[in-house]
Protein backbone atom coordinates (compact mmCIF):
# COMPACT_ATOMS: atom_id res chain seq x y z
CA UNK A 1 17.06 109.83 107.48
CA UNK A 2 18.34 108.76 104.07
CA UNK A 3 15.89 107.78 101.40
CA UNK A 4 16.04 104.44 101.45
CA UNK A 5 14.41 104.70 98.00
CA UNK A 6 17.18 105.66 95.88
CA UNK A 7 18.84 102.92 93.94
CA UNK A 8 22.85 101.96 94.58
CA UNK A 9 23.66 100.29 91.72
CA UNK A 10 27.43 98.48 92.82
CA UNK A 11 29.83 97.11 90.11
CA UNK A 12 33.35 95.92 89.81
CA UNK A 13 36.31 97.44 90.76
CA UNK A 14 36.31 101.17 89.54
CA UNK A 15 39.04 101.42 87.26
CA UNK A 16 38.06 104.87 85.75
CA UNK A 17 38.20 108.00 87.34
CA UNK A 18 39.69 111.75 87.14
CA UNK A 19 40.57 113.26 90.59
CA UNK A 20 40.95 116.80 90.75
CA UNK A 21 42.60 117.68 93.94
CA UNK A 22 42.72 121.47 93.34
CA UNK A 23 43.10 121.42 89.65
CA UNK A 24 46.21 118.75 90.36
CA UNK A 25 44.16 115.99 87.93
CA UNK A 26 45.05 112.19 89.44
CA UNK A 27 44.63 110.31 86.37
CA UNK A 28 44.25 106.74 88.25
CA UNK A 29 42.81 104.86 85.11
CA UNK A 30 43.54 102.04 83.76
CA UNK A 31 44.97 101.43 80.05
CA UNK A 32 42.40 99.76 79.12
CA UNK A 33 39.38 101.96 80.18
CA UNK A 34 41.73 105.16 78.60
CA UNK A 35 40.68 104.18 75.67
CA UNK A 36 36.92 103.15 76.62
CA UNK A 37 36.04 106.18 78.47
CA UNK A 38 33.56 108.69 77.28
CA UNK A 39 35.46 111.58 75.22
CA UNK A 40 32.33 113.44 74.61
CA UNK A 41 31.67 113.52 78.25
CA UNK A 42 35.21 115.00 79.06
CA UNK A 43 35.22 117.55 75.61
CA UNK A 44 31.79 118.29 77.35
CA UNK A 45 33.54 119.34 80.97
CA UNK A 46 36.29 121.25 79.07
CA UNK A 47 34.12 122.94 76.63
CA UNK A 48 31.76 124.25 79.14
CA UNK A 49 34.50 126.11 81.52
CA UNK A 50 36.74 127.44 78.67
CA UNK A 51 33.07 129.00 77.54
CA UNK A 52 32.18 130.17 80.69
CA UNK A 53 35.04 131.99 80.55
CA UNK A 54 33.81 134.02 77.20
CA UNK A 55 31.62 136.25 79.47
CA UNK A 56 34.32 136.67 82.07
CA UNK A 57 37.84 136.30 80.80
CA UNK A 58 38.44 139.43 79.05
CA UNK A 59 36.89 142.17 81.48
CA UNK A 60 38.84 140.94 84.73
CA UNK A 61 41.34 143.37 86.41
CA UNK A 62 44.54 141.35 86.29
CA UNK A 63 45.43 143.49 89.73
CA UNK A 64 46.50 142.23 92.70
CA UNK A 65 44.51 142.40 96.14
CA UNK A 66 46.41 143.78 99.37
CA UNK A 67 46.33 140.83 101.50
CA UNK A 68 47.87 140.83 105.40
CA UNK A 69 51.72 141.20 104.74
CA UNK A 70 52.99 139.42 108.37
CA UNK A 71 51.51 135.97 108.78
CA UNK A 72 53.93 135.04 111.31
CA UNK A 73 52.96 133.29 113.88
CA UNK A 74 49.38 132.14 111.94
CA UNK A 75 49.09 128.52 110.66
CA UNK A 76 47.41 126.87 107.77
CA UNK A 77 46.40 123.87 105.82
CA UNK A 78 45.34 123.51 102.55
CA UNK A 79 44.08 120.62 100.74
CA UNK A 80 45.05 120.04 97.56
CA UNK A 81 48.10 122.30 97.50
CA UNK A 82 50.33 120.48 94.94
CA UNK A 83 49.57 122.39 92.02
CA UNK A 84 46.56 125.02 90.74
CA UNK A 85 44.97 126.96 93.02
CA UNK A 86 45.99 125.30 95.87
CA UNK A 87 49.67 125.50 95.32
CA UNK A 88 48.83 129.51 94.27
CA UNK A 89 47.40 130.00 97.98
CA UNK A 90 49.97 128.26 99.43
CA UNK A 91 52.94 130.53 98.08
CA UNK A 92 51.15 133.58 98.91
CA UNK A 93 51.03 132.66 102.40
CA UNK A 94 54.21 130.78 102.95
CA UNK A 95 56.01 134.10 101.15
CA UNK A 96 54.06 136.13 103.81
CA UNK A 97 55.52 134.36 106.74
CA UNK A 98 52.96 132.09 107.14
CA UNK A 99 53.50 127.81 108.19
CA UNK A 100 51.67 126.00 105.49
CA UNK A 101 50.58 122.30 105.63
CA UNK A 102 49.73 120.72 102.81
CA UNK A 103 47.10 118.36 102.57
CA UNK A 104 47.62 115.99 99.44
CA UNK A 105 46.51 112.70 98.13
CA UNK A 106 49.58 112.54 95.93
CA UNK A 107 52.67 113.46 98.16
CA UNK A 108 54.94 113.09 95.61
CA UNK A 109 53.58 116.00 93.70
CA UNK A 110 53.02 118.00 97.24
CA UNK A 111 56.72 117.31 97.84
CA UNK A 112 57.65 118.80 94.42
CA UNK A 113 55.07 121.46 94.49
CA UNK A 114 56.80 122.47 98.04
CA UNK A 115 60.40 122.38 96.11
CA UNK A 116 59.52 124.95 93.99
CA UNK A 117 57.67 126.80 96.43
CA UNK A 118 60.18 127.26 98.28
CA UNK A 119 62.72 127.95 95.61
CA UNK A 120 61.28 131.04 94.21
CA UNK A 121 60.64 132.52 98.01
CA UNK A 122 63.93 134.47 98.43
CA UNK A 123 63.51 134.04 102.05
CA UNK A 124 61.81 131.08 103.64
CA UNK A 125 62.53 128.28 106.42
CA UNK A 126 61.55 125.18 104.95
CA UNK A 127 59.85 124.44 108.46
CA UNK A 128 57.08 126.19 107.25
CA UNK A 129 56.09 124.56 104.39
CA UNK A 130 55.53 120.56 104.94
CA UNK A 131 53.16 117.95 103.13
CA UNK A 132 50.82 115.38 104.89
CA UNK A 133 49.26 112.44 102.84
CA UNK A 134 45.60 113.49 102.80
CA UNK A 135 42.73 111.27 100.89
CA UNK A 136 39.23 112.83 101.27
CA UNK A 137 37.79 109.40 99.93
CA UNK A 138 38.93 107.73 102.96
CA UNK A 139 37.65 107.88 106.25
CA UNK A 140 41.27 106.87 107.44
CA UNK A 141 43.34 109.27 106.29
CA UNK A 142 41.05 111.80 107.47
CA UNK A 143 40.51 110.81 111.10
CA UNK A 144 44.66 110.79 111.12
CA UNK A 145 44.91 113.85 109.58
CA UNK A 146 45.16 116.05 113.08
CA UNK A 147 47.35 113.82 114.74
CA UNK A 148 49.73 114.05 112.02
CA UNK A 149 49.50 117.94 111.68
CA UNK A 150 50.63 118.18 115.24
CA UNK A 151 53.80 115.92 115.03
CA UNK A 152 54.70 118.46 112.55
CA UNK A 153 55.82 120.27 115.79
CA UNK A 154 54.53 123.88 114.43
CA UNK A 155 50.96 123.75 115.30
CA UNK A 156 50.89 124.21 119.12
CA UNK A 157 49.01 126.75 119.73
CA UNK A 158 46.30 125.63 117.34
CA UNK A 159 44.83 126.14 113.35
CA UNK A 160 44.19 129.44 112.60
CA UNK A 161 42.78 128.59 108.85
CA UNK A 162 41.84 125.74 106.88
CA UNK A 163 41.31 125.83 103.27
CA UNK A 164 39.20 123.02 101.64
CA UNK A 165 40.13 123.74 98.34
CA UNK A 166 40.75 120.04 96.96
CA UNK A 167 37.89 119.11 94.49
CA UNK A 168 37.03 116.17 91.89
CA UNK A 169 35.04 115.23 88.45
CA UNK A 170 34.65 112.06 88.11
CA UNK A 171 33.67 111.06 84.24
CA UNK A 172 31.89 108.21 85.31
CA UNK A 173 29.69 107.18 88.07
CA UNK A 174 31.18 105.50 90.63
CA UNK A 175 30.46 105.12 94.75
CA UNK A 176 32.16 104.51 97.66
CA UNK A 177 30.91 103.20 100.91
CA UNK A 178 27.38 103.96 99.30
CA UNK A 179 28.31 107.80 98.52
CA UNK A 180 28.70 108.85 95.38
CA UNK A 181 32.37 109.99 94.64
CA UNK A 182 32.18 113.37 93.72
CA UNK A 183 30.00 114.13 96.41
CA UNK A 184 32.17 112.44 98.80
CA UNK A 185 35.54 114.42 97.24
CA UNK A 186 33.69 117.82 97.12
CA UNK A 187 31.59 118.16 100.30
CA UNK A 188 31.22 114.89 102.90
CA UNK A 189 35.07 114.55 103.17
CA UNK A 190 35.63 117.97 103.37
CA UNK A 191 32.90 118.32 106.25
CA UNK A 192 34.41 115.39 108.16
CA UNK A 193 37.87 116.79 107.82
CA UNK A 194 36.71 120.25 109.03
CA UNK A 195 35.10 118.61 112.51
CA UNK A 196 38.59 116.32 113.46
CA UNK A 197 40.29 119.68 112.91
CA UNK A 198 37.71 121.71 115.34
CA UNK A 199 39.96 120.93 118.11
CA UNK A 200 42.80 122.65 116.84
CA UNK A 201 41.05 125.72 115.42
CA UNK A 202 39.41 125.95 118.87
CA UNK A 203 42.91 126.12 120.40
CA UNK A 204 43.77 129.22 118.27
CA UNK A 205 40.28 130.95 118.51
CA UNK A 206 41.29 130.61 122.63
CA UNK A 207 44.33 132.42 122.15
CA UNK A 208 43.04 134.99 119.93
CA UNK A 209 40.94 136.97 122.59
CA UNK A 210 37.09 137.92 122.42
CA UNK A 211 35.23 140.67 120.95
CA UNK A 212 34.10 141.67 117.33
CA UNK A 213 37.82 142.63 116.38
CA UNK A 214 39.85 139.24 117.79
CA UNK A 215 41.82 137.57 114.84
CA UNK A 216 39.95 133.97 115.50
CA UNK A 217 39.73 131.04 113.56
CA UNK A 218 38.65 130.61 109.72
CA UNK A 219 37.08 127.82 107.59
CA UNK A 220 37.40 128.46 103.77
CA UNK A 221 35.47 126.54 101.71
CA UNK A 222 36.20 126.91 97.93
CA UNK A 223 33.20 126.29 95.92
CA UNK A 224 32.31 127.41 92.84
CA UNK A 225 29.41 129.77 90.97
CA UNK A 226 28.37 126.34 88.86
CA UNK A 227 26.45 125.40 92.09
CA UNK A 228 23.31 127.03 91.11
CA UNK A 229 23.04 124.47 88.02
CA UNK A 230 21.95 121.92 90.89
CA UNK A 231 19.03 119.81 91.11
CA UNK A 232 19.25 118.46 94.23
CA UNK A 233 15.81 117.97 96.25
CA UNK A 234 15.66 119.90 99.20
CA UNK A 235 14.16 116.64 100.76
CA UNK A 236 18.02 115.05 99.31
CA UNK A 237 19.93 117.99 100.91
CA UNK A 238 17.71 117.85 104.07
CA UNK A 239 18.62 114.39 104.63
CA UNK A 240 22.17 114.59 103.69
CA UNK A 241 22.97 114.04 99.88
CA UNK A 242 25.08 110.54 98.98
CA UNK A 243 25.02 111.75 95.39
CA UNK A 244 24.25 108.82 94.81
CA UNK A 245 21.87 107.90 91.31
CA UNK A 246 22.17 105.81 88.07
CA UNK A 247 24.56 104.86 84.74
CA UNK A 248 21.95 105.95 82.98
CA UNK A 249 21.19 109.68 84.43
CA UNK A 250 24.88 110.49 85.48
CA UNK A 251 26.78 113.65 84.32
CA UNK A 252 29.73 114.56 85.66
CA UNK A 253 29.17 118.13 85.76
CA UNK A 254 25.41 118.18 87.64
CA UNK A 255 27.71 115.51 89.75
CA UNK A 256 29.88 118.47 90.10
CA UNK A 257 27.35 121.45 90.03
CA UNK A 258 25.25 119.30 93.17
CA UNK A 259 28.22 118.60 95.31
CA UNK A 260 29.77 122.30 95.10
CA UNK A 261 25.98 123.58 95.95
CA UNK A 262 25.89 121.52 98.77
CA UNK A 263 29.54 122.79 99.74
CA UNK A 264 28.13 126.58 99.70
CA UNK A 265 25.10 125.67 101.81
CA UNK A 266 26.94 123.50 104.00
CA UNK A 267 29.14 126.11 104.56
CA UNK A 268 26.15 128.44 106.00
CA UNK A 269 24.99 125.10 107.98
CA UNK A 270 28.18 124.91 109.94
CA UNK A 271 28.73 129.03 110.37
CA UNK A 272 25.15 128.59 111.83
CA UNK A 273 26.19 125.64 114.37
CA UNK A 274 29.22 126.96 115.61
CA UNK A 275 28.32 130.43 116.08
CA UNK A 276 25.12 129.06 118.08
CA UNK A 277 27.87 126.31 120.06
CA UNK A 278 31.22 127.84 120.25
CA UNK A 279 32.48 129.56 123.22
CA UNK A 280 35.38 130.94 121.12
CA UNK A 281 34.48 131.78 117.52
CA UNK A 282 35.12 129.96 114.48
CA UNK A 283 34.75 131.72 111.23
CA UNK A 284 33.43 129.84 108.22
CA UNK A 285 33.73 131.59 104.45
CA UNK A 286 32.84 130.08 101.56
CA UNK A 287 34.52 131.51 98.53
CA UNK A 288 34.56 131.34 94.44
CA UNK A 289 37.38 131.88 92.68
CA UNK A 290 35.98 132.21 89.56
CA UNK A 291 36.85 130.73 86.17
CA UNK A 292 40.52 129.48 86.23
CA UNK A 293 42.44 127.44 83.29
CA UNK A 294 43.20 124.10 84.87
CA UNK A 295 45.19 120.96 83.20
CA UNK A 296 42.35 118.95 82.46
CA UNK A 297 42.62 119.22 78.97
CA UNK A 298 46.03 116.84 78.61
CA UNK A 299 43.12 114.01 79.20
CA UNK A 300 41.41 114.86 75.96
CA UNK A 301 42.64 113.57 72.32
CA UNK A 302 45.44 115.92 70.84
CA UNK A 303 42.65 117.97 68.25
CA UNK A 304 41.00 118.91 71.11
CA UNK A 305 43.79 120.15 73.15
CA UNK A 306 44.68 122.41 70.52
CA UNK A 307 41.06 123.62 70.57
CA UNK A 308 40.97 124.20 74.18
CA UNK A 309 44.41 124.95 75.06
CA UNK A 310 44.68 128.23 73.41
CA UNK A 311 41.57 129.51 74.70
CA UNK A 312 41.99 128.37 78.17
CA UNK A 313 44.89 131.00 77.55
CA UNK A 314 42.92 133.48 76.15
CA UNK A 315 39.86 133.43 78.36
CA UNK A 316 40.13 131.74 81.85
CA UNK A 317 42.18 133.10 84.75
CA UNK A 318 45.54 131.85 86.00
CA UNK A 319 46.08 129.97 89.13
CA UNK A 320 47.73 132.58 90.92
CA UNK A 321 44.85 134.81 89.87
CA UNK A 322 42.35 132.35 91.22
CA UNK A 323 44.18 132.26 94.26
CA UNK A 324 43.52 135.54 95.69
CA UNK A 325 40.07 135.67 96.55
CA UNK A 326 41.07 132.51 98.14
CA UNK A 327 44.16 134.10 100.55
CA UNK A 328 42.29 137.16 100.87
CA UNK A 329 39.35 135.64 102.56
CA UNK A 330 41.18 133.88 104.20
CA UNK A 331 43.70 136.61 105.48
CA UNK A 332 41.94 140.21 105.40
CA UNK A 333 40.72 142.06 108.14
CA UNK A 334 37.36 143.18 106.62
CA UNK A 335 36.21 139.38 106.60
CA UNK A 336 37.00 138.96 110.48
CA UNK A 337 33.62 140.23 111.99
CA UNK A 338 31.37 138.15 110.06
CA UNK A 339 30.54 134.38 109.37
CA UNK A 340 28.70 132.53 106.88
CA UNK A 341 29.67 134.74 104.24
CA UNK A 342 30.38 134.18 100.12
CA UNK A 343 32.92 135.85 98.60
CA UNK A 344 34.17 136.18 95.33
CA UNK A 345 36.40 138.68 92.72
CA UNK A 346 33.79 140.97 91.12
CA UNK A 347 34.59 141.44 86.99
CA UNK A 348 36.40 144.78 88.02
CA UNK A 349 38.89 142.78 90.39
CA UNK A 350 37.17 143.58 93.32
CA UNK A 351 36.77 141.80 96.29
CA UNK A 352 33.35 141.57 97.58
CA UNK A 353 30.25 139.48 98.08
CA UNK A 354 27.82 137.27 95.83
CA UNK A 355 24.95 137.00 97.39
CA UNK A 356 23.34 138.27 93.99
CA UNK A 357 25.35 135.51 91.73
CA UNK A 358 24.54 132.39 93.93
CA UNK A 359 22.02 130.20 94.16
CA UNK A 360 18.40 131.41 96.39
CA UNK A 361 18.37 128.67 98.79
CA UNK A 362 22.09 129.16 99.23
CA UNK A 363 21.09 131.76 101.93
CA UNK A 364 18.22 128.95 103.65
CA UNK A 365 19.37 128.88 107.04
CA UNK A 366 17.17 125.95 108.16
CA UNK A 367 17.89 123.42 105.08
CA UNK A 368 21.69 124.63 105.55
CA UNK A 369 21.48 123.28 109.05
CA UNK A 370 19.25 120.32 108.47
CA UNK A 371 22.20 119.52 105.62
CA UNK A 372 25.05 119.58 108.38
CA UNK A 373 23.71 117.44 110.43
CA UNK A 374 22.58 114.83 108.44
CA UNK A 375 25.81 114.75 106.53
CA UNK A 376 27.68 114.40 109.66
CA UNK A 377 25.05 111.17 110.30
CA UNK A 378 26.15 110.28 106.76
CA UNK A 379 30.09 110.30 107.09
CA UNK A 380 29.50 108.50 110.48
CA UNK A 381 27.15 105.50 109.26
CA UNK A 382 29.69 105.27 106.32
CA UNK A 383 32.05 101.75 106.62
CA UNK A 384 33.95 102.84 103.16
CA UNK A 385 36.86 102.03 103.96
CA UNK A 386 35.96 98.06 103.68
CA UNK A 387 34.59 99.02 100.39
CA UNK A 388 36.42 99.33 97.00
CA UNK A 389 35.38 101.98 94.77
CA UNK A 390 32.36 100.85 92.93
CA UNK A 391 31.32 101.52 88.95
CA UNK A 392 28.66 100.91 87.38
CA UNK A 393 29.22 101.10 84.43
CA UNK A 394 30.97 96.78 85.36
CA UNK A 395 29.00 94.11 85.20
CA UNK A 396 29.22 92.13 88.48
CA UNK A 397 31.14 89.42 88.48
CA UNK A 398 29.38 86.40 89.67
């Protein structure tokens, strides 16, 4: 059960909002609140990555990892594939034969984003690159998400990977179908995307053959190593977090560091439940791609740009960069025989795991179970799409 306890505060019509779909920012406010919103809170998000970065930037390996040359035949989807990390992954596999679906709230930009994909592959069919409309924050467009992958025609004989890599910070607080957005972006639409796509990933996992060694099914989940500044309960992850809290104790980035921590424990949850229910293997990864310069600073005022800009440059990964921990866990044959995993580039560029970098309970089987199934209570009690998105920072009309 829920706790009933905890406070939904509901407002107007939320009007103010930054949606990161895979570092592709979805600047859906108003005029208006532009100019009302909290800078501080946004230098805040900005300041704290491009310093995170200080520790990191300037001892990576800028190498590349091998990563399974012949995807023929293997198909995937990626969320939020129109630009960043997602659109990174997404040429790496489409330029190693693989059929790519992308998964994008803003198909315009997915369209464009598969233009130039395309383009700079000197050899491609664009048959295997397409884009499907795909909102996490609604129920709809989720539940029609499969149906639409298979008119695509190229996904017969089944999913052999799905990528969650869209994400969101949202400045302010703001709720939908009484769970909070960025927990709803980051980790409850995810989950209910990844069980209407079981079907399909089952279908490949059949094809692929048993034993240790068969070439089944994979669930990436891209998270990220700011989940161990949570504070979530383990009585609120138990029971399935809604995120949701107050105006007056929200910060978007303990929004953020709580939904990517339920993301990475999640993540063990459902490698858990289908190992224990599967009779053909699904593989479920989560993995980190580290510190990566996004485009989140064109939100900020111009004095601040030219702050951050330069040492986004300077410090933080690119997106292609980011992307390979991504396609290699996705890809490689030394992350077939085991589930449940979190991966990562070490500081020397090498792939491995992070056990040692993430969170303790991370690794608590039981809560991580407990979490899955209460979310999936939580996505299935949820009516939000008869709801607007709600801020509380309105006063209620009325």
């Amino acid at each position: 059960m829920v706790d009933s306890g905890r406070k939904h505060l509901v407002g107007d019509h939320c009007k103010s909002c930054l949606i990161y779909y895979g570092d592709d920012v979805l600047n859906i406010m108003s005029e208006e609140d532009k100019a009302s919103s909290s800078d501080n809170e946004i230098i805040t998000i900005a300041l704290g990555f491009v310093l995170a970065g200080l520790a990191y930037g300037y001892s990576r390996k800028k190498g590349v990892l091998p990563v399974e040359r012949d995807l023929l035949g293997k198909t995937f989807v990626v969320t939020g594939g129109n630009c960043g990390i997602g659109k990174a992954t997404a040429h790496a596999l489409v330029s190693r034969g693989a059929t790519v679906a992308l998964g994008c709230r803003n198909t315009d930009a997915g369209s464009k984003a598969r233009t130039e994909i395309l383009a700079s592959i000197p050899v491609s069919n664009e048959e295997d690159l397409e884009v499907l409309e795909l909102d996490l924050n609604s129920w709809g467009s989720i539940h029609t998400f499969p149906q639409r992958l298979q008119q695509l025609g190229k996904f017969e004989r089944g999913l052999y990977c799905l990528i969650n890599n869209a994400g969101a910070i949202m400045p302010e607080y703001s709720e939908k179908g009484g769970l909070e957005m960025t927990m709803r972006t980051n980790f409850l639409g995810p989950l209910g995307l990844t069980m209407n796509l079981l079907p399909q990933l089952r279908r490949y996992s059949a094809g692929a053959g048993a034993g240790a060694g068969a070439d089944v099914a994979r669930i990436v989940n891209v998270t990220s190593r700011l989940e161990k500044n949570s504070k979530l309960s383990d009585i609120e992850l138990a029971n399935g977090p809604t995120g949701c809290g107050s105006q007056q104790n929200y910060s978007p980035m303990a929004a953020y560091s709580d939904s990517k921590h339920a993301q990475l424990l999640g993540s063990l949850g459902l490698a858990k439940k289908l190992e224990a229910s599967e009779k053909h293997n699904i593989i479920v990864h989560a993995v980190t791609p580290g510190m990566v310069s996004t485009s989140l600073s064109r939100y900020l005022s111009t004095p601040v740009q030219w702050l951050v800009w330069p040492l986004q440059r300077m410090l933080l990964q690119t997106p292609e960069q980011g992307a390979m921990a991504v396609v290699h866990s996705a890809t490689s044959r030394e992350t077939r025989g085991e589930t449940g995993q979190y991966y990562s580039m070490s500081s020397s560029g090498d792939f491995s795991k992070v056990f040692d970098g993430a969170s303790e309970r991370s690794r608590n089987e039981k809560l991580a179970q407990s979490l899955v199934e209460n979310s999936m209570t939580l996505i299935a009690r949820s009516d939000s799409d008869k709801d607007t998105v709600q801020n509380v920072n309105k006063t209620p009309k009325g």
